[in-house]
N, C-alpha and C. Protein backbone atom coordinates (compact mmCIF):
# COMPACT_ATOMS: atom_id res chain seq x y z
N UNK A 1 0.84 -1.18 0.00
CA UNK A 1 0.00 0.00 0.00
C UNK A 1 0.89 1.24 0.00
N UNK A 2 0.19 2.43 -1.11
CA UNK A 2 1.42 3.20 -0.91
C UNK A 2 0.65 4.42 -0.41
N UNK A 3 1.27 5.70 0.31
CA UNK A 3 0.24 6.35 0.81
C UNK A 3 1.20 7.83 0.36
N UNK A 4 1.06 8.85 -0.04
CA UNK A 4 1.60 9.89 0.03
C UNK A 4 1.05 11.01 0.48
N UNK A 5 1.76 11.96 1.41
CA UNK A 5 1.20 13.11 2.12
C UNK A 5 2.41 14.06 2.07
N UNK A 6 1.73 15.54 2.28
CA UNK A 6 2.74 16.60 2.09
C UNK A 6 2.34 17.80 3.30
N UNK A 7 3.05 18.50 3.74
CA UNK A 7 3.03 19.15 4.89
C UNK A 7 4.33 20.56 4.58
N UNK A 8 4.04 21.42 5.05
CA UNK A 8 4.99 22.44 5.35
C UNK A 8 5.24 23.08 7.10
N UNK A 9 6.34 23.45 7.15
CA UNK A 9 6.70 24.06 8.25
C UNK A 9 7.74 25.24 8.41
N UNK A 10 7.39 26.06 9.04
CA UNK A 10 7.93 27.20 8.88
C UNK A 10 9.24 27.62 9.34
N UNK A 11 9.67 27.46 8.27
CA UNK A 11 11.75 27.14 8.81
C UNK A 11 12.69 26.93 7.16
N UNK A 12 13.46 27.67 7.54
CA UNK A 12 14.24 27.96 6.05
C UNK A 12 14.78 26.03 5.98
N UNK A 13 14.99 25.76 4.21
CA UNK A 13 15.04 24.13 4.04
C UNK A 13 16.38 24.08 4.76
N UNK A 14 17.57 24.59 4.68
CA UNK A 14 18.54 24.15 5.26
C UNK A 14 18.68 23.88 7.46
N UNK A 15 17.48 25.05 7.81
CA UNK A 15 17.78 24.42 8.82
C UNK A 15 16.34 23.29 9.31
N UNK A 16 15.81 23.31 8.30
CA UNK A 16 15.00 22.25 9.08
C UNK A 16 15.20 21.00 8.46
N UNK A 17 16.22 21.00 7.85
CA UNK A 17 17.19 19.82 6.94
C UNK A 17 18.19 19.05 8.14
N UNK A 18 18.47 20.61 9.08
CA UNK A 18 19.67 19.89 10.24
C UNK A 18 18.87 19.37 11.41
N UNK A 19 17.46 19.62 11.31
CA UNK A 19 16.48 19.25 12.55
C UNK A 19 16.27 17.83 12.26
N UNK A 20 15.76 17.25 11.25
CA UNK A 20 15.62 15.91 10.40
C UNK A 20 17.11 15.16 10.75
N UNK A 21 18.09 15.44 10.73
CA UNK A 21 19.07 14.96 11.40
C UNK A 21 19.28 14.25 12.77
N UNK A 22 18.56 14.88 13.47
CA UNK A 22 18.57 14.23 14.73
C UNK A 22 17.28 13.67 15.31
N UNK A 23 17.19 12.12 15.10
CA UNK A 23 16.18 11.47 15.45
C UNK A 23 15.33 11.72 16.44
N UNK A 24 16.92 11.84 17.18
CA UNK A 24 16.32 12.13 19.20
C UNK A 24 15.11 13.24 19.49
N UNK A 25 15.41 14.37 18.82
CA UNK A 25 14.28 15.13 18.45
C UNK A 25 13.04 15.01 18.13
N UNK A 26 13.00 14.78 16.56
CA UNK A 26 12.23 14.40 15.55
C UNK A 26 10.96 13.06 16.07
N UNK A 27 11.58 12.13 16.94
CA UNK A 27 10.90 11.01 16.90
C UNK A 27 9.45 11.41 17.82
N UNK A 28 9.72 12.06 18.89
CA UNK A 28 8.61 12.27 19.96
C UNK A 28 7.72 13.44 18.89
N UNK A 29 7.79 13.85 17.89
CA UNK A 29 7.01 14.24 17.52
C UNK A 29 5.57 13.91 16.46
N UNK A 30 5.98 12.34 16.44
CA UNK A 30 5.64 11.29 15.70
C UNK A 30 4.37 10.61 16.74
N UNK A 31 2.99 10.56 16.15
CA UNK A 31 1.59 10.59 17.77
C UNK A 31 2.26 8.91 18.07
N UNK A 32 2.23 8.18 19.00
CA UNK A 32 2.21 6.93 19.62
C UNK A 32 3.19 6.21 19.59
N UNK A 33 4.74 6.69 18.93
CA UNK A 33 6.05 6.44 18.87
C UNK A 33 6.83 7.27 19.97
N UNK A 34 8.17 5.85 20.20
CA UNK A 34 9.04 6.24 21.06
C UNK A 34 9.87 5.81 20.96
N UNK A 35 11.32 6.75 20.86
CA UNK A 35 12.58 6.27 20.36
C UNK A 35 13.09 5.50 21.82
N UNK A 36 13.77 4.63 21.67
CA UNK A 36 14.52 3.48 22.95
C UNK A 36 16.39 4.01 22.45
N UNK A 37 16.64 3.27 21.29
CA UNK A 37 17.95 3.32 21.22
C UNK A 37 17.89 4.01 19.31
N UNK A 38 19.66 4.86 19.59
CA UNK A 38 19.68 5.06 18.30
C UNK A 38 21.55 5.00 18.15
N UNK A 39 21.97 4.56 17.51
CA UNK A 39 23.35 4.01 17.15
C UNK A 39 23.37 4.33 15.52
N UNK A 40 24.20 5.60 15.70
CA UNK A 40 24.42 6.07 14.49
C UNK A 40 23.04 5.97 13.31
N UNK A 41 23.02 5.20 12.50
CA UNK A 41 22.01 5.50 11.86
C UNK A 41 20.80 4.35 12.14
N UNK A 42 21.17 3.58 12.75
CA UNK A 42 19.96 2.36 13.41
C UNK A 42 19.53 2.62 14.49
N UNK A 43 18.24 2.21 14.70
CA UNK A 43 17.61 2.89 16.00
C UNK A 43 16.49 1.63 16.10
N UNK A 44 15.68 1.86 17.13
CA UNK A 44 14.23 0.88 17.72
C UNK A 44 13.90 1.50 18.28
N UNK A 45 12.29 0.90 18.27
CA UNK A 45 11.40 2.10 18.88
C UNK A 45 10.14 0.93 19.18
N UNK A 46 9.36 1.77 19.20
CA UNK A 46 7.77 1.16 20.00
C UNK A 46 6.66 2.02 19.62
N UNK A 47 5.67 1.48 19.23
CA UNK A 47 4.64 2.47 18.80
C UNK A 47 3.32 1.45 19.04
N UNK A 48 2.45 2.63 19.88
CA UNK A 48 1.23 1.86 20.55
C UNK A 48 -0.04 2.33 19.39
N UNK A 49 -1.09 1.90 19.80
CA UNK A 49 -1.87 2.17 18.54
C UNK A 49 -3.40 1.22 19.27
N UNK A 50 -4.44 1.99 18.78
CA UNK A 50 -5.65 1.53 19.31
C UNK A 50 -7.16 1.78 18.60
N UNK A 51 -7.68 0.81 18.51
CA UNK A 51 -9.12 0.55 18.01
C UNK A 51 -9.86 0.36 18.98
N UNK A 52 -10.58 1.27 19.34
CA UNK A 52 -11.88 0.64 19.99
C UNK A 52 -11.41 0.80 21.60
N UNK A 53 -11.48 -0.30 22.17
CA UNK A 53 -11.27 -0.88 23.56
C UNK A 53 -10.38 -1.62 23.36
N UNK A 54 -9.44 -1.87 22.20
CA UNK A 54 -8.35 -3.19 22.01
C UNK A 54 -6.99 -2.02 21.63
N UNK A 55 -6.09 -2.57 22.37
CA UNK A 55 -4.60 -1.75 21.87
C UNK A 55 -4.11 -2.81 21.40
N UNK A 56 -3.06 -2.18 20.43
CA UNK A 56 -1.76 -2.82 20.11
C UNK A 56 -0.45 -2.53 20.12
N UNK A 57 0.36 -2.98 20.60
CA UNK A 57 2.11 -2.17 20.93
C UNK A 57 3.07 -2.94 19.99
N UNK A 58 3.67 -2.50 19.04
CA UNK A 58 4.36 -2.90 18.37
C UNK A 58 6.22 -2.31 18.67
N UNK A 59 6.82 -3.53 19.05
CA UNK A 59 8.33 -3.08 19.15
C UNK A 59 9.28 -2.91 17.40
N UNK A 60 9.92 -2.18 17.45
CA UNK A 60 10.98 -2.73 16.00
C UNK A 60 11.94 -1.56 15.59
N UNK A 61 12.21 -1.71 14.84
CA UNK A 61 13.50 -1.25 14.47
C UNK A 61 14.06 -0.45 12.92
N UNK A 62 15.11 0.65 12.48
CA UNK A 62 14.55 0.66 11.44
C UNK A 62 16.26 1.86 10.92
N UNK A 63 16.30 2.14 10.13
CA UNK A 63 17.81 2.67 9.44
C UNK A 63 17.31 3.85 8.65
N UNK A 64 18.31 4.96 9.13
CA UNK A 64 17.55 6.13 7.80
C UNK A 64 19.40 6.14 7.28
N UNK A 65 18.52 6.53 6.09
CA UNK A 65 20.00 6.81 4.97
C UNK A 65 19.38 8.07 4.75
N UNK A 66 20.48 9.23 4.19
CA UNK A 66 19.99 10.44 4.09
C UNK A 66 20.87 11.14 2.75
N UNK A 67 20.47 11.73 1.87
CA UNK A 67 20.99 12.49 0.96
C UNK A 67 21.27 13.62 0.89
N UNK A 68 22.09 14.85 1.18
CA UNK A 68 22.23 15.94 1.82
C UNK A 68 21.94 16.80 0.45
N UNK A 69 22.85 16.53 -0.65
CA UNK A 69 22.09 17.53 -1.73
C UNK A 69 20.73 17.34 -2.38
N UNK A 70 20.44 16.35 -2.04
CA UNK A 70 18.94 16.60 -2.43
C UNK A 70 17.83 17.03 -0.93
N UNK A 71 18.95 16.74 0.42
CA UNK A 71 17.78 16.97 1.45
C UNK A 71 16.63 15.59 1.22
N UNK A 72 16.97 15.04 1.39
CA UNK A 72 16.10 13.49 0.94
C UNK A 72 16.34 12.83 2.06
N UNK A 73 16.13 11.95 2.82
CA UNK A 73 15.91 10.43 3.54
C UNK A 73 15.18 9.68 3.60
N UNK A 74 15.69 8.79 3.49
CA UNK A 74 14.93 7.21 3.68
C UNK A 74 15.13 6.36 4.62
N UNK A 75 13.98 6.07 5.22
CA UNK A 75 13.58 5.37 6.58
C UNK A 75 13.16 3.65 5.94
N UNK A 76 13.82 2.79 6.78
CA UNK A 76 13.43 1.30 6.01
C UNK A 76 13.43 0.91 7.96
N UNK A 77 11.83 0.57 8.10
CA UNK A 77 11.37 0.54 8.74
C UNK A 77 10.44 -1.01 8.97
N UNK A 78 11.02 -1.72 10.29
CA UNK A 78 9.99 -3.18 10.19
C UNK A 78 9.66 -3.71 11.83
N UNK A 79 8.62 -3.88 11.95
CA UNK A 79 8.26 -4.31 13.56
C UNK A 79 7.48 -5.27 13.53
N UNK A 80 6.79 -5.87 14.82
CA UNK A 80 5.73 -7.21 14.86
C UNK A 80 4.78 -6.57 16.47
N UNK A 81 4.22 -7.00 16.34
CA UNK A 81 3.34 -6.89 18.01
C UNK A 81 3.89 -7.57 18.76
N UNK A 82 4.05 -6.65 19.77
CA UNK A 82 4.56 -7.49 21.48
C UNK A 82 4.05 -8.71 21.79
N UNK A 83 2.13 -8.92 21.72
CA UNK A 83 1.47 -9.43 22.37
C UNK A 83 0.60 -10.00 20.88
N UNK A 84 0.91 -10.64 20.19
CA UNK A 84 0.21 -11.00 19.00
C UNK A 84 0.88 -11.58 17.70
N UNK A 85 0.52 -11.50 16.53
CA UNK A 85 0.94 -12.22 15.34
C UNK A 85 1.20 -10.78 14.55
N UNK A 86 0.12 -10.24 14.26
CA UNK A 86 0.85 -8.67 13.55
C UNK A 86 2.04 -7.91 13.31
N UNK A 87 2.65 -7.69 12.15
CA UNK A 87 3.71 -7.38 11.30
C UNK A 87 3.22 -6.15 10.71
N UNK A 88 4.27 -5.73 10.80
CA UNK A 88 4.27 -4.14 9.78
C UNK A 88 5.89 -3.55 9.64
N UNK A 89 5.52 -3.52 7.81
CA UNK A 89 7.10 -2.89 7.60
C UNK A 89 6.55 -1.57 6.82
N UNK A 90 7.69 -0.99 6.95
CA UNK A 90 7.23 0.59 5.54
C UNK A 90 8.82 0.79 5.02
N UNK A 91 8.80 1.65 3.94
CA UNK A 91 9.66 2.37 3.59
C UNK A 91 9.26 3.59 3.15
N UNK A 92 9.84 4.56 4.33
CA UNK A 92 9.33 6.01 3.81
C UNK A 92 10.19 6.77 3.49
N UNK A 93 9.95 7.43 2.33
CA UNK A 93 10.69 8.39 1.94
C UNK A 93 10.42 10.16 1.70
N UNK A 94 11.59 11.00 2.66
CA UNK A 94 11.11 12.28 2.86
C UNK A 94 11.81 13.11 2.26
N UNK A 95 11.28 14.15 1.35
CA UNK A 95 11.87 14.98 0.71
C UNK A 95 11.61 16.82 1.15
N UNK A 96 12.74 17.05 1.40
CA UNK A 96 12.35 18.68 1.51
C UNK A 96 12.91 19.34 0.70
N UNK A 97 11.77 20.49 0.16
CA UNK A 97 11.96 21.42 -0.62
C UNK A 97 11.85 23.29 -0.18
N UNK A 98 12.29 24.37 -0.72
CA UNK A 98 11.59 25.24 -0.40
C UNK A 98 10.01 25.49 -0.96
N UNK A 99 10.02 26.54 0.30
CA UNK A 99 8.33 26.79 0.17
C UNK A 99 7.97 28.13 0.75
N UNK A 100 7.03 29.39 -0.16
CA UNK A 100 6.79 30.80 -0.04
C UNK A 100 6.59 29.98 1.90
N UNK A 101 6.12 29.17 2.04
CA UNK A 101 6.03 29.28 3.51
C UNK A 101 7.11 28.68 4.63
N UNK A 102 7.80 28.66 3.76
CA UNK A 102 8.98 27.80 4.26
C UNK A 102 9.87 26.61 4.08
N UNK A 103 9.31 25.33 4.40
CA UNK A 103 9.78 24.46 3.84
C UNK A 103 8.79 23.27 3.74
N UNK A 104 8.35 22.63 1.87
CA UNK A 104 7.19 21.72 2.02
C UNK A 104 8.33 20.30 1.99
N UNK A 105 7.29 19.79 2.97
CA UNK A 105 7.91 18.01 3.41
C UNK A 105 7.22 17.24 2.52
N UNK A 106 7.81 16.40 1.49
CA UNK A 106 6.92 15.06 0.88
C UNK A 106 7.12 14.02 1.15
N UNK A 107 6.39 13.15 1.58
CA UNK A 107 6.61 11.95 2.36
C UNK A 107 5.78 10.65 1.59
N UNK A 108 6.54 9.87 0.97
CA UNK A 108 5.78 8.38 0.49
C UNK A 108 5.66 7.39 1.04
N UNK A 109 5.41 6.48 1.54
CA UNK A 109 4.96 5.59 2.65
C UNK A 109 4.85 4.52 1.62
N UNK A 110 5.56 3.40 1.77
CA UNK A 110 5.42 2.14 1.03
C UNK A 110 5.07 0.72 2.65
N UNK A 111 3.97 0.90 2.52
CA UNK A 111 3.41 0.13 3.88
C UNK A 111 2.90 -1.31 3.20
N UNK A 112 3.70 -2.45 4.17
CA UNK A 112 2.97 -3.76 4.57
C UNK A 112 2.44 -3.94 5.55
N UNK A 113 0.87 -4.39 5.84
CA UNK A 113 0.89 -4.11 7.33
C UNK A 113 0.15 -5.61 7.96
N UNK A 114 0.16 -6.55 8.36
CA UNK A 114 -0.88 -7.73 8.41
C UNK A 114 -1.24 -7.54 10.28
N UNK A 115 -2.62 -8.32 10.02
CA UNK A 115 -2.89 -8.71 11.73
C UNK A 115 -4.19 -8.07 11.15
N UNK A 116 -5.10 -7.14 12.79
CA UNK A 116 -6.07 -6.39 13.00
C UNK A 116 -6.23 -5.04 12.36
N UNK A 117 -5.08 -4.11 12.04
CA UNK A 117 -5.00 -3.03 11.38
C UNK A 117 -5.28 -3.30 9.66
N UNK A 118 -4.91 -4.37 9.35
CA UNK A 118 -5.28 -4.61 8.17
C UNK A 118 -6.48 -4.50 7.32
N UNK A 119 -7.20 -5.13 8.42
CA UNK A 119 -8.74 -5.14 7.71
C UNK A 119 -9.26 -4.11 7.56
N UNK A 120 -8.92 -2.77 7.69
CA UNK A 120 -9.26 -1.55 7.52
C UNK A 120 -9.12 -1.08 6.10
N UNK A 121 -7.77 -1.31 5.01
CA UNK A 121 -8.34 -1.50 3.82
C UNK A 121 -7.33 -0.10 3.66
N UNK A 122 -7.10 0.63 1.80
CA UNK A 122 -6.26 1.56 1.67
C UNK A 122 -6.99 2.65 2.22
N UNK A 123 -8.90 3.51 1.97
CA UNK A 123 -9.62 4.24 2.53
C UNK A 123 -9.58 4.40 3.71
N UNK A 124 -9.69 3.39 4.34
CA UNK A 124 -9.52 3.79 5.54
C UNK A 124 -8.02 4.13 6.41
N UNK A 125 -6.97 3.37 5.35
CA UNK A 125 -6.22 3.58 5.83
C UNK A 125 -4.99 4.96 5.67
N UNK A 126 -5.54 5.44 4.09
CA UNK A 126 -4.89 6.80 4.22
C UNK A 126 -6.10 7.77 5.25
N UNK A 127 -6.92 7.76 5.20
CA UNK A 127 -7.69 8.86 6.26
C UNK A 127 -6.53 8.72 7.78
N UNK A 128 -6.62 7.53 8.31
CA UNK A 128 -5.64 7.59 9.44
C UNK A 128 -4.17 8.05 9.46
N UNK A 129 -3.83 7.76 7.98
CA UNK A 129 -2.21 8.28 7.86
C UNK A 129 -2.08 10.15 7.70
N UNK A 130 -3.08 10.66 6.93
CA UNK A 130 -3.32 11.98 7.04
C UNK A 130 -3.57 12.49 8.44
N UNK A 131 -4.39 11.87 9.03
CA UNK A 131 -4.24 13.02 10.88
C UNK A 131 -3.10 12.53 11.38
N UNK A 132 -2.47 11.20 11.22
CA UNK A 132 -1.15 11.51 12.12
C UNK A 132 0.09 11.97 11.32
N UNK A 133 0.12 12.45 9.89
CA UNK A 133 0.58 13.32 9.75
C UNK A 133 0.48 15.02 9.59
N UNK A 134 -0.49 15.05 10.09
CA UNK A 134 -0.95 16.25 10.56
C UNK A 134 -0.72 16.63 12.21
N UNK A 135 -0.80 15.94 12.74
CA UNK A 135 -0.05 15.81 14.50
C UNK A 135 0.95 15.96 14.13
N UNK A 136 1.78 15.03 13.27
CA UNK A 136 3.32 15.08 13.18
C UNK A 136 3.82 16.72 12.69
N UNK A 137 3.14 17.02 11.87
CA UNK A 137 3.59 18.42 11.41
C UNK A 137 3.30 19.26 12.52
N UNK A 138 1.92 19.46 13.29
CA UNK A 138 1.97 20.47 14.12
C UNK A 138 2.58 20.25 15.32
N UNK A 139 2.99 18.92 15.58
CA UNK A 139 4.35 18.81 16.60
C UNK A 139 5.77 19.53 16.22
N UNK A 140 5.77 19.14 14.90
CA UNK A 140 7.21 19.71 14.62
C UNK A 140 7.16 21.25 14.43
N UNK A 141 6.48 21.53 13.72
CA UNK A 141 6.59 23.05 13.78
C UNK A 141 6.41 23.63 14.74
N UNK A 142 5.79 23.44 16.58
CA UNK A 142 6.18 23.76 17.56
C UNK A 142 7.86 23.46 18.07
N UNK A 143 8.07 22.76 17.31
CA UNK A 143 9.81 22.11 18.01
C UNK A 143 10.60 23.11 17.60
N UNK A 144 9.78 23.44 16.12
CA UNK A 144 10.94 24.41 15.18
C UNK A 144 10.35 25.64 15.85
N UNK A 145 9.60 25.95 16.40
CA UNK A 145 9.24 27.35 16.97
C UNK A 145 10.10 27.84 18.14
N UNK A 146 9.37 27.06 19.54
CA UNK A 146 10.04 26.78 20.40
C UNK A 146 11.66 26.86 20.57
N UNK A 147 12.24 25.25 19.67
CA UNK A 147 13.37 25.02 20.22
C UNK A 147 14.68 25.72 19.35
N UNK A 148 13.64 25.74 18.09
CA UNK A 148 15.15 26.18 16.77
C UNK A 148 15.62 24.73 16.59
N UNK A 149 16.38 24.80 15.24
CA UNK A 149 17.01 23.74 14.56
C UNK A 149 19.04 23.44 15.15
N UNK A 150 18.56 23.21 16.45
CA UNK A 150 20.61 23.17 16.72
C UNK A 150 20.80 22.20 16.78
N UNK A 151 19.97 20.91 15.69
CA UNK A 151 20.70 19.80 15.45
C UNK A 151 21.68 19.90 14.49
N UNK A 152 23.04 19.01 14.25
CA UNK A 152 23.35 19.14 13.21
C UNK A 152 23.88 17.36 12.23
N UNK A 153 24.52 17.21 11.59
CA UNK A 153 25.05 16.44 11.06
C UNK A 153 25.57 15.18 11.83
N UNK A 154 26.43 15.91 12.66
CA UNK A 154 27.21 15.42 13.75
C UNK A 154 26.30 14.47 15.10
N UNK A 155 25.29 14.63 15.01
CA UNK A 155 24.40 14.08 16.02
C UNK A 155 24.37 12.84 15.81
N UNK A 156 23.99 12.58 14.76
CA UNK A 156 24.02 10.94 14.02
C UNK A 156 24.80 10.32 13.25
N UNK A 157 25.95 10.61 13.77
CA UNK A 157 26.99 10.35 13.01
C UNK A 157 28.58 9.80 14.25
N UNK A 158 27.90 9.61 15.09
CA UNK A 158 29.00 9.18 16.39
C UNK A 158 28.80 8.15 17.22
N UNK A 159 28.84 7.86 18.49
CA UNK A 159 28.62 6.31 18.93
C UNK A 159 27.39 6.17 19.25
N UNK A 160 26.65 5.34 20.09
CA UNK A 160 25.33 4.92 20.40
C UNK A 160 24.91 5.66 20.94
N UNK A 161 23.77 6.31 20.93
CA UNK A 161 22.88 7.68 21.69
C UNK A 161 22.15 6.53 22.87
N UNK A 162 22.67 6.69 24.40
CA UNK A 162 21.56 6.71 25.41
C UNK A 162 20.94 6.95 25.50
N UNK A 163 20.39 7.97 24.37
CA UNK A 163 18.86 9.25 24.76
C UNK A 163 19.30 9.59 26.57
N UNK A 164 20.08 10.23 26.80
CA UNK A 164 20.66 10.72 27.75
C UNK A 164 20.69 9.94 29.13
N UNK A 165 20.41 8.39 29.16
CA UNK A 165 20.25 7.43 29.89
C UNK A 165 18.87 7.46 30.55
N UNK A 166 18.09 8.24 29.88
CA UNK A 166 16.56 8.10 30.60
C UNK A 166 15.73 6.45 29.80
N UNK A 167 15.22 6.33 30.37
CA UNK A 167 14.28 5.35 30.05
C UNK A 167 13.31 5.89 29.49
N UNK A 168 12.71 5.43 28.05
CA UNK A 168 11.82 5.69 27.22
C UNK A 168 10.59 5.40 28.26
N UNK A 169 9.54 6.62 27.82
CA UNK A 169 8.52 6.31 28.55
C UNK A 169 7.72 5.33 27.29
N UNK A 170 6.05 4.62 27.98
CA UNK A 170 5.64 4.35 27.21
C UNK A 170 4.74 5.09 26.55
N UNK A 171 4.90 4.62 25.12
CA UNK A 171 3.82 5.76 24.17
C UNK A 171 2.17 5.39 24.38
N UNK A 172 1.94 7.06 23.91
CA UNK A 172 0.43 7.32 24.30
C UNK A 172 -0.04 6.38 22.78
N UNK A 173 -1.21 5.67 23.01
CA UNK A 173 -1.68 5.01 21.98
C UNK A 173 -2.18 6.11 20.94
N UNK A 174 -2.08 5.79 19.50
CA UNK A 174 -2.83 6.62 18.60
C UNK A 174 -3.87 6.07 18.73
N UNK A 175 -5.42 6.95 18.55
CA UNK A 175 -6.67 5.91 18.81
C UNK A 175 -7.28 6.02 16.98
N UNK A 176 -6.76 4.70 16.06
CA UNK A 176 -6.73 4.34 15.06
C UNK A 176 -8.60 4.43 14.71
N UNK A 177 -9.35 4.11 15.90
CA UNK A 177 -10.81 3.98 15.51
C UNK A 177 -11.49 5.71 15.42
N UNK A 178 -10.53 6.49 16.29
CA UNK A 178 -11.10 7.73 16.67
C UNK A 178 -11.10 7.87 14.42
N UNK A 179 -10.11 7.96 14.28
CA UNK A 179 -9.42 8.41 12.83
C UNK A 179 -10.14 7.62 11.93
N UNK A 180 -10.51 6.27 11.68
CA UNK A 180 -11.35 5.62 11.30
C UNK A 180 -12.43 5.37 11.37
N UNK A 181 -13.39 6.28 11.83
CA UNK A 181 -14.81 6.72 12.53
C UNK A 181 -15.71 7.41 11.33
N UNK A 182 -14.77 8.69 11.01
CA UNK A 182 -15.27 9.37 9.39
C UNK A 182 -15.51 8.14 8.35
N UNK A 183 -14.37 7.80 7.95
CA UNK A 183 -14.54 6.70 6.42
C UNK A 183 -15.27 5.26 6.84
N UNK A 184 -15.25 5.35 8.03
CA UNK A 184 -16.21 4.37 8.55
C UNK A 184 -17.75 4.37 7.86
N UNK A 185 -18.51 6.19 8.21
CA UNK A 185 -19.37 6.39 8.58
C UNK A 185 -19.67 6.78 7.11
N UNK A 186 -18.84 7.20 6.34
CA UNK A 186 -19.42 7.38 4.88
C UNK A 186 -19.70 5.96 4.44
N UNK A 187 -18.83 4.96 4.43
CA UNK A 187 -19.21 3.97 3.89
C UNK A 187 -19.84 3.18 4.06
N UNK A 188 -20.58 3.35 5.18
CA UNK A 188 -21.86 2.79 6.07
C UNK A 188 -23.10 3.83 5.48
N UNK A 189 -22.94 4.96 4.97
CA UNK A 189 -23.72 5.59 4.25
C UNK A 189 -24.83 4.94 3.29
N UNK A 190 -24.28 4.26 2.14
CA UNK A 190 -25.27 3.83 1.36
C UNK A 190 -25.35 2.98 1.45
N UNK A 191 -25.21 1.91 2.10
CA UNK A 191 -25.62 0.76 2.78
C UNK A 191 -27.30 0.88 3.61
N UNK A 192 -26.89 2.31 4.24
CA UNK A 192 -28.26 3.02 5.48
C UNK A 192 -29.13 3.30 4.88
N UNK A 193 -28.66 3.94 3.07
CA UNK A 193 -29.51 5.02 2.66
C UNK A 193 -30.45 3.29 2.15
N UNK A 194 -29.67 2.43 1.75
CA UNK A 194 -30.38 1.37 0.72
C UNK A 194 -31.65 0.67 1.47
N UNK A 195 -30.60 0.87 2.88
CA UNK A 195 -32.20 0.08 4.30
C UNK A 195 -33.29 0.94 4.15
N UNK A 196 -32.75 2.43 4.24
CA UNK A 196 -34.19 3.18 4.55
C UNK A 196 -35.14 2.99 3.22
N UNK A 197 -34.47 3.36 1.86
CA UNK A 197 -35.27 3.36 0.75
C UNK A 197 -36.11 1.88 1.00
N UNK A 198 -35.87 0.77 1.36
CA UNK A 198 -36.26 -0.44 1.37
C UNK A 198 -37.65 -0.68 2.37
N UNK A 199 -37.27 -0.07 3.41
CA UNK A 199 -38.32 0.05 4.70
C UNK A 199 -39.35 1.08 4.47
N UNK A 200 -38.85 2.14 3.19
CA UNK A 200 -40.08 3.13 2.57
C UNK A 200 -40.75 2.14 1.61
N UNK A 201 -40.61 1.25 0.85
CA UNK A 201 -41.16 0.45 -0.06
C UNK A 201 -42.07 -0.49 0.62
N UNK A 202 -41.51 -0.96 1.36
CA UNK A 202 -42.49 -1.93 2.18
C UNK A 202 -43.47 -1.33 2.59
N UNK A 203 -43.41 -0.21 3.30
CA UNK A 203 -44.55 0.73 3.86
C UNK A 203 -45.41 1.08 3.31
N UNK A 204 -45.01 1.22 2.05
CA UNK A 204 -46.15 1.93 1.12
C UNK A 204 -46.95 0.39 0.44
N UNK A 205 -45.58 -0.56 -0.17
CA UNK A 205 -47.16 -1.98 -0.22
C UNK A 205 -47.94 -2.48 0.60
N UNK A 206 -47.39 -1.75 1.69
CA UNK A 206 -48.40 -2.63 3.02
C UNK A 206 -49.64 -1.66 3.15
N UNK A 207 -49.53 -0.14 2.95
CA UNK A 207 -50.68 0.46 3.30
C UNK A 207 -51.48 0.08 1.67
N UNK A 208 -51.01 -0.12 0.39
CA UNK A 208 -51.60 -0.29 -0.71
C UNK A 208 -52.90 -1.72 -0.73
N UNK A 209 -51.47 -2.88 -0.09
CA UNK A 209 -51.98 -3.68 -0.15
C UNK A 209 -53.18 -3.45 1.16
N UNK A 210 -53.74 -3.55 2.24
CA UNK A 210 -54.58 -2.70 3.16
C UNK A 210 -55.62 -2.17 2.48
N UNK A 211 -55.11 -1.38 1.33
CA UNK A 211 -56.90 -0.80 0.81
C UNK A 211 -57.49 -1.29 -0.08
């Protein structure tokens, strides 16, 4: 499944080119992900995620390669569920460009995903990839507000990051049903409209038949 989304944030391309550099940053701004370890360009993480009354926590792991004159990276990304059979890999790829507003992000998403999230289908499943990249952007462009871009090159490019020896907390679940509620409800649409037209037909042969 391939999914593509685009976003801008307000920050000249070169320094929000050196912000993308440093995972340690970047990752908590991502809804229900949490960076654990990052060693030069390999890292693992955890990302919780939820339908309904049922969660799912997926551990895994994943490598960005990065292209500096084009401002490009690529994330090759693969995990399984803690507590289940469910698999999910992606390969995403992010491109920044300038933009009258600063700098636009394009992001392609080459997603495998099996288990419970699956059955949701590509509709339903870009609607969910659009709001959490829409969190993701208005996280980051508070980071870039707030903190400024004083990542640089050098961040990911030296020995194993402790993330400063704190212990990753655990991530807040994304609630996948909240996001899947809309394309739910359209496509339950003419299904509703087909009952009602059906329950008007009957009504009317029953009062016909009656007289």
């Amino acid at each position: 499944m391939q999914l593509d989304h685009t976003f801008t944030v307000p920050a000249d391309p070169d320094d929000a080119w050196k912000l993308f550099h440093d995972l340690d940053r970047v990752a908590p701004c991502m809804p229900g992900a949490v960076l654990d370890t990052l060693d030069a360009d390999s890292f693992t993480g955890r990302v919780k995620v939820k339908v309904g009354a049922v969660q799912m926590s997926y551990r895994g792991e994943g490598t960005v390669t990065r292209d500096d004159a084009a401002r490009s990276m690529l994330l090759d990304l693969s995990g399984s569920e803690i507590r289940g059979a469910g698999t999910a890999s992606a390969t995403v790829t992010a491109t920044l460009t300038a933009d009258p507003a600063g700098t636009r992000v394009r992001v392609r998403t080459d997603l495998d995903i099996t288990g419970r999230p699956a059955q949701f289908g590509r509709g339903i499943m870009t609607e969910v990839g659009d709001r959490i990249v829409q969190q993701f952007a208005t996280r980051l462009e508070e980071l870039l507000r707030d903190a400024g871009p004083t990542a640089s090159a050098e961040s990911t490019t030296g020995t194993t990051k402790t993330l400063q020896g704190r212990v990753a907390p655990e991530p807040e679940a994304i609630d996948l049903g909240a996001a899947a509620l809309p394309v739910l409800l359209r496509k339950a649409a003419a299904p509703t409209a087909a009952v009602l037209c059906a329950v008007v037909v009957l009504q009317v042969l029953r009062r016909r038949s009656r007289r």
